[in-house]
Structures are given as C-alpha cells and as structure tokens.
PDB file of N, CA and C in Angstrom:
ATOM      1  N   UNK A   1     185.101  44.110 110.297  1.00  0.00           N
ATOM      2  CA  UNK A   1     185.389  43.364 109.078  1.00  0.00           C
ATOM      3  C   UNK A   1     186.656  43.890 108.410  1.00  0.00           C
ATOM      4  N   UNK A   2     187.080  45.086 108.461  1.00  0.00           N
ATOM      5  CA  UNK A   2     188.611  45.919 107.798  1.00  0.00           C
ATOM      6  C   UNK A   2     189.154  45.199 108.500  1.00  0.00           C
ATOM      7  N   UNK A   3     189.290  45.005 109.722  1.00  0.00           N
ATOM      8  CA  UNK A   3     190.462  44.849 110.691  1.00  0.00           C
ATOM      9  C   UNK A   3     190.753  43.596 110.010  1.00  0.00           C
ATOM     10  N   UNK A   4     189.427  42.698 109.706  1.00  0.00           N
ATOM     11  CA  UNK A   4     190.249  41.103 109.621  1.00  0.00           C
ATOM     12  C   UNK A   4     190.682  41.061 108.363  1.00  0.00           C
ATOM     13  N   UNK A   5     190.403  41.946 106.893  1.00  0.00           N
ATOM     14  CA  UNK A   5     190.700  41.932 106.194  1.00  0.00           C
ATOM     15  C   UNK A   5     192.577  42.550 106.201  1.00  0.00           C
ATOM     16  N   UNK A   6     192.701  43.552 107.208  1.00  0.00           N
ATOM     17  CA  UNK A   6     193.587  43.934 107.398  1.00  0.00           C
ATOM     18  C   UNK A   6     194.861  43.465 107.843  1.00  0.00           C
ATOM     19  N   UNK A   7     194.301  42.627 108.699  1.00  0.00           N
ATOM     20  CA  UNK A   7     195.160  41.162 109.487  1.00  0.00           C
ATOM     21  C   UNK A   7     195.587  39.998 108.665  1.00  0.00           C
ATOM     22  N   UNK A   8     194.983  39.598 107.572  1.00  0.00           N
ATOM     23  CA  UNK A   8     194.921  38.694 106.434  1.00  0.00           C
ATOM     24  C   UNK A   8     196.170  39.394 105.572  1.00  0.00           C
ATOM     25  N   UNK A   9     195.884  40.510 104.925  1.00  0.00           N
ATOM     26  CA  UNK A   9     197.023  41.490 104.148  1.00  0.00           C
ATOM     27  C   UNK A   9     198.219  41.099 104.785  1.00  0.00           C
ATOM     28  N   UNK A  10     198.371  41.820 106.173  1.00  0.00           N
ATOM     29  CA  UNK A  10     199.648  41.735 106.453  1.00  0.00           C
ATOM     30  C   UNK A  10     200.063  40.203 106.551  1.00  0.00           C
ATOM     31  N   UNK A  11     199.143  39.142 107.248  1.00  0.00           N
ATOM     32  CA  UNK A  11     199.543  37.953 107.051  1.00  0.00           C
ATOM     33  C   UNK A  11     200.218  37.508 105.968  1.00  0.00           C
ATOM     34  N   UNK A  12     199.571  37.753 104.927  1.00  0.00           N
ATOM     35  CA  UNK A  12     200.031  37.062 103.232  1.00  0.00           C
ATOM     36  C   UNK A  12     201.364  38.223 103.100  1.00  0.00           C
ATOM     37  N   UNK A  13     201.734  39.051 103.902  1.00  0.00           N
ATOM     38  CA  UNK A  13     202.545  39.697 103.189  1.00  0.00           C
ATOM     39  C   UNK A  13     203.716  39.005 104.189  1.00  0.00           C
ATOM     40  N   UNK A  14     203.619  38.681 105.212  1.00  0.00           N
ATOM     41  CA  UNK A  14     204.878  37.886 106.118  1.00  0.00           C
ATOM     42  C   UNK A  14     205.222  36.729 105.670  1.00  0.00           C
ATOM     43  N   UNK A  15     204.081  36.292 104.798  1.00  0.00           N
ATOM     44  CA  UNK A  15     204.237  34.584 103.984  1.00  0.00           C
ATOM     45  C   UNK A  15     204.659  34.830 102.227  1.00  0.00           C
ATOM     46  N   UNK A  16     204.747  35.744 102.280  1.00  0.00           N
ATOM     47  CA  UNK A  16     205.627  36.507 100.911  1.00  0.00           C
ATOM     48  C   UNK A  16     204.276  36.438  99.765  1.00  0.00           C
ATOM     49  N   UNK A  17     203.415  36.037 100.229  1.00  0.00           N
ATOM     50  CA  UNK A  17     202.314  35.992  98.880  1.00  0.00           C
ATOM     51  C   UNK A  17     201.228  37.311  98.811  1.00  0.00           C
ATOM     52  N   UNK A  18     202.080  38.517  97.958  1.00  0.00           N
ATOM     53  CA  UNK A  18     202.331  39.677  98.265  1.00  0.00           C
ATOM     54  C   UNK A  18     200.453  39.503  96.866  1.00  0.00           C
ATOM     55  N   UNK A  19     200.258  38.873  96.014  1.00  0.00           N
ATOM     56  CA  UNK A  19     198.684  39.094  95.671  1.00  0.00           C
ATOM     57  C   UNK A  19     197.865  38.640  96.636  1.00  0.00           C
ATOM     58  N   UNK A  20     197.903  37.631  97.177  1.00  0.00           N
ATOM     59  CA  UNK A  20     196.446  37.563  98.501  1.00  0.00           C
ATOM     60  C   UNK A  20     196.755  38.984  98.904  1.00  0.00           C
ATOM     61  N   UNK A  21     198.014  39.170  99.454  1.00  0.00           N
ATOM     62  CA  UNK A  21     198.431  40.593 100.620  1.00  0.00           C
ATOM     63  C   UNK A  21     197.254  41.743 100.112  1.00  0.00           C
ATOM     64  N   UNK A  22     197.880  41.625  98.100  1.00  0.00           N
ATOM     65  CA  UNK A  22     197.132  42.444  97.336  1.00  0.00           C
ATOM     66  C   UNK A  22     195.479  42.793  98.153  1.00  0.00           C
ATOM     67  N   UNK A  23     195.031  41.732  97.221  1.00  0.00           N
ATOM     68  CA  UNK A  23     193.371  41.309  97.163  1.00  0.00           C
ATOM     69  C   UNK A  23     193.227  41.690  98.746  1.00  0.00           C
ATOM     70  N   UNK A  24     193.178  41.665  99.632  1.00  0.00           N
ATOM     71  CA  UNK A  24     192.829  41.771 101.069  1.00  0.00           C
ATOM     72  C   UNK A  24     193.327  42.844 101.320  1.00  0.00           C
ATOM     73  N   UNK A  25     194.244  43.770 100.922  1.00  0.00           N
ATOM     74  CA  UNK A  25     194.125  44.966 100.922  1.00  0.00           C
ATOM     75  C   UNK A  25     193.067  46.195 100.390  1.00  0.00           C
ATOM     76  N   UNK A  26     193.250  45.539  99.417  1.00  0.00           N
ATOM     77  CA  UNK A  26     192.089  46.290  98.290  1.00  0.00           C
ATOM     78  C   UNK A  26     190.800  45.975  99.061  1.00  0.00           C
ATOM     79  N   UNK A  27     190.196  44.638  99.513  1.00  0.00           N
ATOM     80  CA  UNK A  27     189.175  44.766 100.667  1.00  0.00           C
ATOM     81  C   UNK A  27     188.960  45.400 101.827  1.00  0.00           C
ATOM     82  N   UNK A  28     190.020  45.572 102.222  1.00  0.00           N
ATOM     83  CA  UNK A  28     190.663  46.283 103.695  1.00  0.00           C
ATOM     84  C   UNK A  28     189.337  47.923 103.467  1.00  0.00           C
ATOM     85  N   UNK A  29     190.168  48.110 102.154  1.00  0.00           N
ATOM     86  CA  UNK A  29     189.972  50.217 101.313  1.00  0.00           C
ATOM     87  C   UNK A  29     188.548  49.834 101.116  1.00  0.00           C
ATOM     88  N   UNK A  30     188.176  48.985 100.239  1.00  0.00           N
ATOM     89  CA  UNK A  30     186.547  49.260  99.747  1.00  0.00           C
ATOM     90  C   UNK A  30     185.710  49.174 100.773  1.00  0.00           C
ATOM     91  N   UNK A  31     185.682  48.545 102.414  1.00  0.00           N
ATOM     92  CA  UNK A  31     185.191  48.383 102.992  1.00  0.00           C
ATOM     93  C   UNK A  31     185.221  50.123 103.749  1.00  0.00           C
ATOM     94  N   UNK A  32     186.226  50.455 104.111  1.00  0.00           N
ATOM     95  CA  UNK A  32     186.674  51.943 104.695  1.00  0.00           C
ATOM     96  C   UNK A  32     185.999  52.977 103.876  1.00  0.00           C
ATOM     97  N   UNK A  33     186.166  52.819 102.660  1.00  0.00           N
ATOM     98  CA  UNK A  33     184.942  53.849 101.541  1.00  0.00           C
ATOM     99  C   UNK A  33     183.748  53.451 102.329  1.00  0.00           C
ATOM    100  N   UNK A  34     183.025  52.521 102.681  1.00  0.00           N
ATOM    101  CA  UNK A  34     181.768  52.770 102.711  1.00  0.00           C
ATOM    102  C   UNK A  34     181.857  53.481 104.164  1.00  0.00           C
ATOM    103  N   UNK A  35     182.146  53.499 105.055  1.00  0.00           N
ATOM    104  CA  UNK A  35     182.050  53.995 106.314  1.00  0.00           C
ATOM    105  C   UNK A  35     182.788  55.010 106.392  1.00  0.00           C
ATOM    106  N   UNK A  36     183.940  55.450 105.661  1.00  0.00           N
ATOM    107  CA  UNK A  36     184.126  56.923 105.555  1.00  0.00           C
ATOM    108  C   UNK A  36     184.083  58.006 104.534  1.00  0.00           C
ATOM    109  N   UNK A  37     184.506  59.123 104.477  1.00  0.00           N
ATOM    110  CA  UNK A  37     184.678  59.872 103.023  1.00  0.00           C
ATOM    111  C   UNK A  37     185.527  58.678 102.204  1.00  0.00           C
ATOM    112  N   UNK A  38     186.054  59.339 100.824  1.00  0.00           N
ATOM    113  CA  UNK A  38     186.304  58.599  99.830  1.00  0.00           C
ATOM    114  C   UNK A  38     187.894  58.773 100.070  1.00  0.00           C
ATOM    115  N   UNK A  39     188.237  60.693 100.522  1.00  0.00           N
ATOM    116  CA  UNK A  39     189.205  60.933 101.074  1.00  0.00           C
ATOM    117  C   UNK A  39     189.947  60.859 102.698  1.00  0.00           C
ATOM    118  N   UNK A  40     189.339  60.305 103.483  1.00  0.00           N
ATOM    119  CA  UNK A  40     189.212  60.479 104.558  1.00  0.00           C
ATOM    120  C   UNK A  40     190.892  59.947 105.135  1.00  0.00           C
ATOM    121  N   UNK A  41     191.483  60.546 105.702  1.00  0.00           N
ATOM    122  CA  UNK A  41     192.471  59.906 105.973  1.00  0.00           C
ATOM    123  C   UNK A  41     193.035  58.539 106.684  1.00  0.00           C
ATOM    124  N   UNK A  42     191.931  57.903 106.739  1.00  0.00           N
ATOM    125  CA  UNK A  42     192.224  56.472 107.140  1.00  0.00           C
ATOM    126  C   UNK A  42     192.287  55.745 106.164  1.00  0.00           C
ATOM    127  N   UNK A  43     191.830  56.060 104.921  1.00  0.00           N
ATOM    128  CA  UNK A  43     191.532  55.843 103.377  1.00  0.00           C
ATOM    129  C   UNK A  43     193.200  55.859 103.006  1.00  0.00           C
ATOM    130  N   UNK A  44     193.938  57.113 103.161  1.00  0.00           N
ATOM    131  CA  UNK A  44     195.052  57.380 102.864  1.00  0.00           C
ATOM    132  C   UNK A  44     196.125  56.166 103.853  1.00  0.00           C
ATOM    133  N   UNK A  45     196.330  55.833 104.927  1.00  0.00           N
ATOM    134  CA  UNK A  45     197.146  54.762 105.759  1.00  0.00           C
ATOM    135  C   UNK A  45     196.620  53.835 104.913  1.00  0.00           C
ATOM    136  N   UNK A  46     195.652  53.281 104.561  1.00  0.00           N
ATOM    137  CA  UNK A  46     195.685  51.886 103.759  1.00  0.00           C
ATOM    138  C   UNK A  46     195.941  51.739 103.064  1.00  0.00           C
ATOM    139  N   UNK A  47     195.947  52.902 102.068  1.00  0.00           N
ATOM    140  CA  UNK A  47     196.283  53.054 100.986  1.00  0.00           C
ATOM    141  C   UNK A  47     198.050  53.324 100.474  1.00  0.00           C
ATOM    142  N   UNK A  48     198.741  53.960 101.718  1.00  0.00           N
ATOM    143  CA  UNK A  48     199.976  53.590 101.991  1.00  0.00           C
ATOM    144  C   UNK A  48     200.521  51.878 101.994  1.00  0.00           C
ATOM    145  N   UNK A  49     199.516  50.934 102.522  1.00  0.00           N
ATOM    146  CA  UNK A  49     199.815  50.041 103.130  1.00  0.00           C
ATOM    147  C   UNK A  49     199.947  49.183 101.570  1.00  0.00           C
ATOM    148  N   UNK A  50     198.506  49.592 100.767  1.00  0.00           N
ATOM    149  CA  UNK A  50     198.586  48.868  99.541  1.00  0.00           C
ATOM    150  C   UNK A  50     199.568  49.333  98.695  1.00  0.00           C
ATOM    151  N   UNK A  51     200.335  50.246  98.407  1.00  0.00           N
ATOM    152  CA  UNK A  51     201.236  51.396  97.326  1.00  0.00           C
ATOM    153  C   UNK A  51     202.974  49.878  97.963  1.00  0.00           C
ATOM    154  N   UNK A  52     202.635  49.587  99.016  1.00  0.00           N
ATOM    155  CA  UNK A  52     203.652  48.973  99.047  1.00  0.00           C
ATOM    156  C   UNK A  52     204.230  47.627  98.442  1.00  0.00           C
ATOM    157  N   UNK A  53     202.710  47.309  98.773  1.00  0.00           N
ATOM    158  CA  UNK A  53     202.327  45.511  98.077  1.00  0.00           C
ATOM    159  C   UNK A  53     203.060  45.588  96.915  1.00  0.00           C
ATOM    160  N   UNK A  54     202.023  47.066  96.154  1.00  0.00           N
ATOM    161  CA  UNK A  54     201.960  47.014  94.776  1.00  0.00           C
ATOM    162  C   UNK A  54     203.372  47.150  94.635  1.00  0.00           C
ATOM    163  N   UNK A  55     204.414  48.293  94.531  1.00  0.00           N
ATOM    164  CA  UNK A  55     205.776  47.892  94.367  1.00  0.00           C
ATOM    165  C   UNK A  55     206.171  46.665  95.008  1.00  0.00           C
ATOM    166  N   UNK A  56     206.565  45.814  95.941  1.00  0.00           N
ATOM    167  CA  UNK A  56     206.811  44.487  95.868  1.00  0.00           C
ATOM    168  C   UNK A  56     206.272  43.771  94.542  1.00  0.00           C
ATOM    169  N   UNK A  57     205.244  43.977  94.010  1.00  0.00           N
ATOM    170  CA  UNK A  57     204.917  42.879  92.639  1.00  0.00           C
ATOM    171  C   UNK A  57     205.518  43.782  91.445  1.00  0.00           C
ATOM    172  N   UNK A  58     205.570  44.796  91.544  1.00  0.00           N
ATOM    173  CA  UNK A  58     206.075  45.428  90.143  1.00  0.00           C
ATOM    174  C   UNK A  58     204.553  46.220  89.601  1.00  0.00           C
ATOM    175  N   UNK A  59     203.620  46.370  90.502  1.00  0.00           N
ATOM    176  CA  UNK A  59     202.114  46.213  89.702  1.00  0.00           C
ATOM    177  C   UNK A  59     202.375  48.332  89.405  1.00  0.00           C
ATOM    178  N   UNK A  60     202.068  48.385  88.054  1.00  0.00           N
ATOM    179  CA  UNK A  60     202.002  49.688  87.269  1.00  0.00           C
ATOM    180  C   UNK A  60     201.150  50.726  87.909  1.00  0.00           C
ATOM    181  N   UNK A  61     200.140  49.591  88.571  1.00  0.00           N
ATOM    182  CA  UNK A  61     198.929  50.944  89.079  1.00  0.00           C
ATOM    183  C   UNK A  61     199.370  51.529  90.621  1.00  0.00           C
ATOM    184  N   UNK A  62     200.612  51.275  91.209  1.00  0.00           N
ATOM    185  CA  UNK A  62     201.022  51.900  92.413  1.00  0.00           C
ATOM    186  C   UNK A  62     200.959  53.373  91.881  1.00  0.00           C
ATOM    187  N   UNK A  63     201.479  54.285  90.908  1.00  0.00           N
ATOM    188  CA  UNK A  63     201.511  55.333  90.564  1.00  0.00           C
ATOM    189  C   UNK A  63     200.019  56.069  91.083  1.00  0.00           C
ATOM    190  N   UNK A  64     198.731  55.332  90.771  1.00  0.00           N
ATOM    191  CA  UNK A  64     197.207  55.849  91.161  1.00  0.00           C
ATOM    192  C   UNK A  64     197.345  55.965  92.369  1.00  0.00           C
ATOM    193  N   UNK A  65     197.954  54.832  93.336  1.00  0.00           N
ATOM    194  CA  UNK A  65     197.757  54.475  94.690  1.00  0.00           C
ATOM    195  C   UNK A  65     198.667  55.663  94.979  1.00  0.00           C
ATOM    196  N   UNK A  66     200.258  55.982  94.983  1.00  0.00           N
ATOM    197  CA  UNK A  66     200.766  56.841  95.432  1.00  0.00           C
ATOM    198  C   UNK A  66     199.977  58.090  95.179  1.00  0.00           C
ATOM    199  N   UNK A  67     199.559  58.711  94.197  1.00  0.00           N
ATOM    200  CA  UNK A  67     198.855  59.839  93.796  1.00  0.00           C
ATOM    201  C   UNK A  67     197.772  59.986  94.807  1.00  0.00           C
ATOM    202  N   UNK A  68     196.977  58.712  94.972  1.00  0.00           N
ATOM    203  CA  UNK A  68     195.762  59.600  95.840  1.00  0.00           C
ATOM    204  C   UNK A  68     196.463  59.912  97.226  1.00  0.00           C
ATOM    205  N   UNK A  69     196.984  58.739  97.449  1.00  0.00           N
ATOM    206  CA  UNK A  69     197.651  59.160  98.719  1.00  0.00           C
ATOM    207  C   UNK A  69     198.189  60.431  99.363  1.00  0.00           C
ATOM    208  N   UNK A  70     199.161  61.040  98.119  1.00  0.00           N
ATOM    209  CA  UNK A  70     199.281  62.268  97.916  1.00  0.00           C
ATOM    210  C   UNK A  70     198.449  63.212  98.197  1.00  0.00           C
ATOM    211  N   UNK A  71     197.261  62.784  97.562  1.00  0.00           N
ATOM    212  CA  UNK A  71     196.088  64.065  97.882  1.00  0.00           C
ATOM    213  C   UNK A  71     195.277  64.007  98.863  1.00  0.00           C
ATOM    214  N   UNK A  72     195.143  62.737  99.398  1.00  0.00           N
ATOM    215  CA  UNK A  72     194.480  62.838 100.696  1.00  0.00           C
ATOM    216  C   UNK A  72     195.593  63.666 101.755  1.00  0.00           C
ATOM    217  N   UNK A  73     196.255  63.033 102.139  1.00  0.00           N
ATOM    218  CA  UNK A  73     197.369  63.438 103.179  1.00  0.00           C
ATOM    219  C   UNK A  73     197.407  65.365 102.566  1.00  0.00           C
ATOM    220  N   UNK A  74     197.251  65.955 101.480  1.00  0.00           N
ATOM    221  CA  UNK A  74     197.670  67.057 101.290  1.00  0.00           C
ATOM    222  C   UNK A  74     196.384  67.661 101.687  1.00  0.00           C
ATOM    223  N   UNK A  75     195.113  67.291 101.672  1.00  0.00           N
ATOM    224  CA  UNK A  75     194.366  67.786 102.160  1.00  0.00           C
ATOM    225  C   UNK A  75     193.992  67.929 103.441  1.00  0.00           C
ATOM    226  N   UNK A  76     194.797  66.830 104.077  1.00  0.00           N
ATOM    227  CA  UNK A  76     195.259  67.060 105.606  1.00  0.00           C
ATOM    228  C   UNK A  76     195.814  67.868 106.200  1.00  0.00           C
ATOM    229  N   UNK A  77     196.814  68.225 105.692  1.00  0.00           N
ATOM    230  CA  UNK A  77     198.163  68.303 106.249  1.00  0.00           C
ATOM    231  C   UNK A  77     199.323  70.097 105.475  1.00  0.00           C
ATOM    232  N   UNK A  78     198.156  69.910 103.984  1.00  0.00           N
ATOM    233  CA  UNK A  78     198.485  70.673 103.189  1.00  0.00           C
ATOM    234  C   UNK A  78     200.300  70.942 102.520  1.00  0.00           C
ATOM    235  N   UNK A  79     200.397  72.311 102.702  1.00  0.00           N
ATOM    236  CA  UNK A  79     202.017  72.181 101.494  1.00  0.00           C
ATOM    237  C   UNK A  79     203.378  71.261 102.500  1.00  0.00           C
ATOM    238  N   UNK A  80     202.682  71.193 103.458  1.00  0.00           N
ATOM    239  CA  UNK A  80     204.096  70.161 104.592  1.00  0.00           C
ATOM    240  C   UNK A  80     203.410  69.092 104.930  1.00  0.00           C
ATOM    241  N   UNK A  81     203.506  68.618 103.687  1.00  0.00           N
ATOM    242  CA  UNK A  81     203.190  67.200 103.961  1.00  0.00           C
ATOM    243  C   UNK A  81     204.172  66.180 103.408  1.00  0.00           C
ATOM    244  N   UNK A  82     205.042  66.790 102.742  1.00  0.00           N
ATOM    245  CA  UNK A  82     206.608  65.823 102.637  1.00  0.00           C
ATOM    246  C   UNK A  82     207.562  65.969 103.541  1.00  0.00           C
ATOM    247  N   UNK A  83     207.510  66.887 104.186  1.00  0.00           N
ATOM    248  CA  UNK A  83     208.264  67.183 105.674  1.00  0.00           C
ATOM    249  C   UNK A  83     207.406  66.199 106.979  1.00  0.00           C
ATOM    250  N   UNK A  84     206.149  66.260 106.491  1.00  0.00           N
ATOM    251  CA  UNK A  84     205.363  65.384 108.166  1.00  0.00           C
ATOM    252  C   UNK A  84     205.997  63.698 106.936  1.00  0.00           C
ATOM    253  N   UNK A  85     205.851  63.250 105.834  1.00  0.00           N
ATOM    254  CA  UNK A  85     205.501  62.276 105.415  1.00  0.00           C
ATOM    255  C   UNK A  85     206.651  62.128 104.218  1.00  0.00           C
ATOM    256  N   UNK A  86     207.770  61.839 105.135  1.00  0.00           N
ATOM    257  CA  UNK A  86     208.916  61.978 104.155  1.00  0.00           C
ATOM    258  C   UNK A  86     209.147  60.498 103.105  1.00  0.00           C
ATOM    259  N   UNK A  87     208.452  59.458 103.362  1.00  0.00           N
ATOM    260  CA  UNK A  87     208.297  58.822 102.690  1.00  0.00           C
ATOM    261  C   UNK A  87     207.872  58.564 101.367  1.00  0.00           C
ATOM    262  N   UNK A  88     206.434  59.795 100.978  1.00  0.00           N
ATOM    263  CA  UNK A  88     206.074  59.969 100.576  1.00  0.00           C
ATOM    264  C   UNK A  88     206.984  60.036  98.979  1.00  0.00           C
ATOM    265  N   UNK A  89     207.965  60.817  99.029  1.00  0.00           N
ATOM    266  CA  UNK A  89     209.026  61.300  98.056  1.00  0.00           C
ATOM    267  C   UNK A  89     209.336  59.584  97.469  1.00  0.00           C
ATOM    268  N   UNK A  90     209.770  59.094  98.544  1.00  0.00           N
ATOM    269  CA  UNK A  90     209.870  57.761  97.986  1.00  0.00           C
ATOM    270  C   UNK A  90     209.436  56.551  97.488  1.00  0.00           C
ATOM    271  N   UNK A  91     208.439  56.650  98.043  1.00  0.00           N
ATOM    272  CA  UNK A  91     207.316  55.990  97.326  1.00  0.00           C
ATOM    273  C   UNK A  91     206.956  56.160  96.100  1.00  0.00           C
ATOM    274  N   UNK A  92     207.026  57.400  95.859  1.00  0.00           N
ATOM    275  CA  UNK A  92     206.873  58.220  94.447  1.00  0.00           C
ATOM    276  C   UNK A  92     207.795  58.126  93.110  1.00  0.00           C
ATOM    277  N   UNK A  93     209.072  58.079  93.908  1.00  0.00           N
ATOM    278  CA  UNK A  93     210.192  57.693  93.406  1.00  0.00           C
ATOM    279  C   UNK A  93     210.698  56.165  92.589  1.00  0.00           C
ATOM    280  N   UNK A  94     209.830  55.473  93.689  1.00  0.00           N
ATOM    281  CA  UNK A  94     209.334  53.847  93.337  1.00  0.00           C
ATOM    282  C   UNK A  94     208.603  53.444  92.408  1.00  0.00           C
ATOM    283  N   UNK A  95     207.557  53.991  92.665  1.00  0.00           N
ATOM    284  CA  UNK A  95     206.337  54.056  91.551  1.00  0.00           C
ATOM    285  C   UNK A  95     206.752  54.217  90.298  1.00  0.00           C
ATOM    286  N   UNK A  96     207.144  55.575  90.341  1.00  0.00           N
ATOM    287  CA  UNK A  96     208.028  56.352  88.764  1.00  0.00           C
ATOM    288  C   UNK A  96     208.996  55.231  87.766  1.00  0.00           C
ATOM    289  N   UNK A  97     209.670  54.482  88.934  1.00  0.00           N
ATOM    290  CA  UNK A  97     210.620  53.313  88.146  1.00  0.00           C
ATOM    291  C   UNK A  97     209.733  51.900  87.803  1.00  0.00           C
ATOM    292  N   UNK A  98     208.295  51.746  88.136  1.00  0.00           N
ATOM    293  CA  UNK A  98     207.693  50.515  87.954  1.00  0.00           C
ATOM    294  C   UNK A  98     206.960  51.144  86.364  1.00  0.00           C
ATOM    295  N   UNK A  99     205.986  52.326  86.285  1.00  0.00           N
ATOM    296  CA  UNK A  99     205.484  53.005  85.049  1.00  0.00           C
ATOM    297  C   UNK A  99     206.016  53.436  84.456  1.00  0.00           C
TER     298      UNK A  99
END
C-alpha cells in the first residue's frame, strides 16, 4: 500500500500538482510508522521525499520535516552525516528561507 501511495506522490509531482504529491506523501509516512519505528530510516527517505514537495509549495512546516530528518539520519549515521548526506545542509538552507 506505501509503494502505491508512493507512486501516486511522485506521479502528481511530474504533473506539477505538488498538494496531491503533498497528501500522498504524507500517506506514503503514516503508513511506514505503522510497520516501522517512528525513527526508522526508511521513515527518514520519505521524509526527504516530502521536505521537497513542501519547499516546491512554499509550505512553513518543511523546517519539522527537515529537522526530523536530521535526526533520524543522525541516529544512523551519527556526527558524519552531512558529509554521507550533503544535501542535507541544503535543504536546511531552503527551509530557513520559507520560515
């Protein structure tokens, strides 16, 4: 059921209608909470996937999305995790200019 929710996201996001992309992302994650930790790092890739949507719309709450992201992956990966996940910086960077 993620996967097709997952497939839908990216769909709406190739057809530029970056809130379905939204909404079916956010389904994509709540479905992955129930079958994994809350942190689990597959939690964190979707959650990459949504931090992006959300800057495409301008939406304020990417800042939450980048943050957990942050902390999952750091609990992975620990103090080199902007060296494995150099994106990360930027994303952050993104966020910062939408809040």
């Amino acid at each position: 059921m993620n996967m097709a929710e997952d497939i839908l996201a990216q769909a709406y996001c190739l057809l530029g209608d970056f809130v379905s992309a939204k909404d079916h992302c956010k389904e994509s994650i709540k479905i992955l909470e129930k079958l994994y930790d809350p942190n689990h790092i597959v939690i964190a890739h979707e959650l990459v996937k949504l931090s992006s949507i959300q800057l495409s719309l301008g939406d304020c709450t990417v800042v939450d999305s980048v943050s957990r992201v942050r902390a999952i992956y750091s609990r992975y990966y620990g103090a080199e995790v902007e060296v494995i996940f150099p994106y990360l910086e930027i994303l952050q960077e993104e966020a910062d200019k939408i809040s």
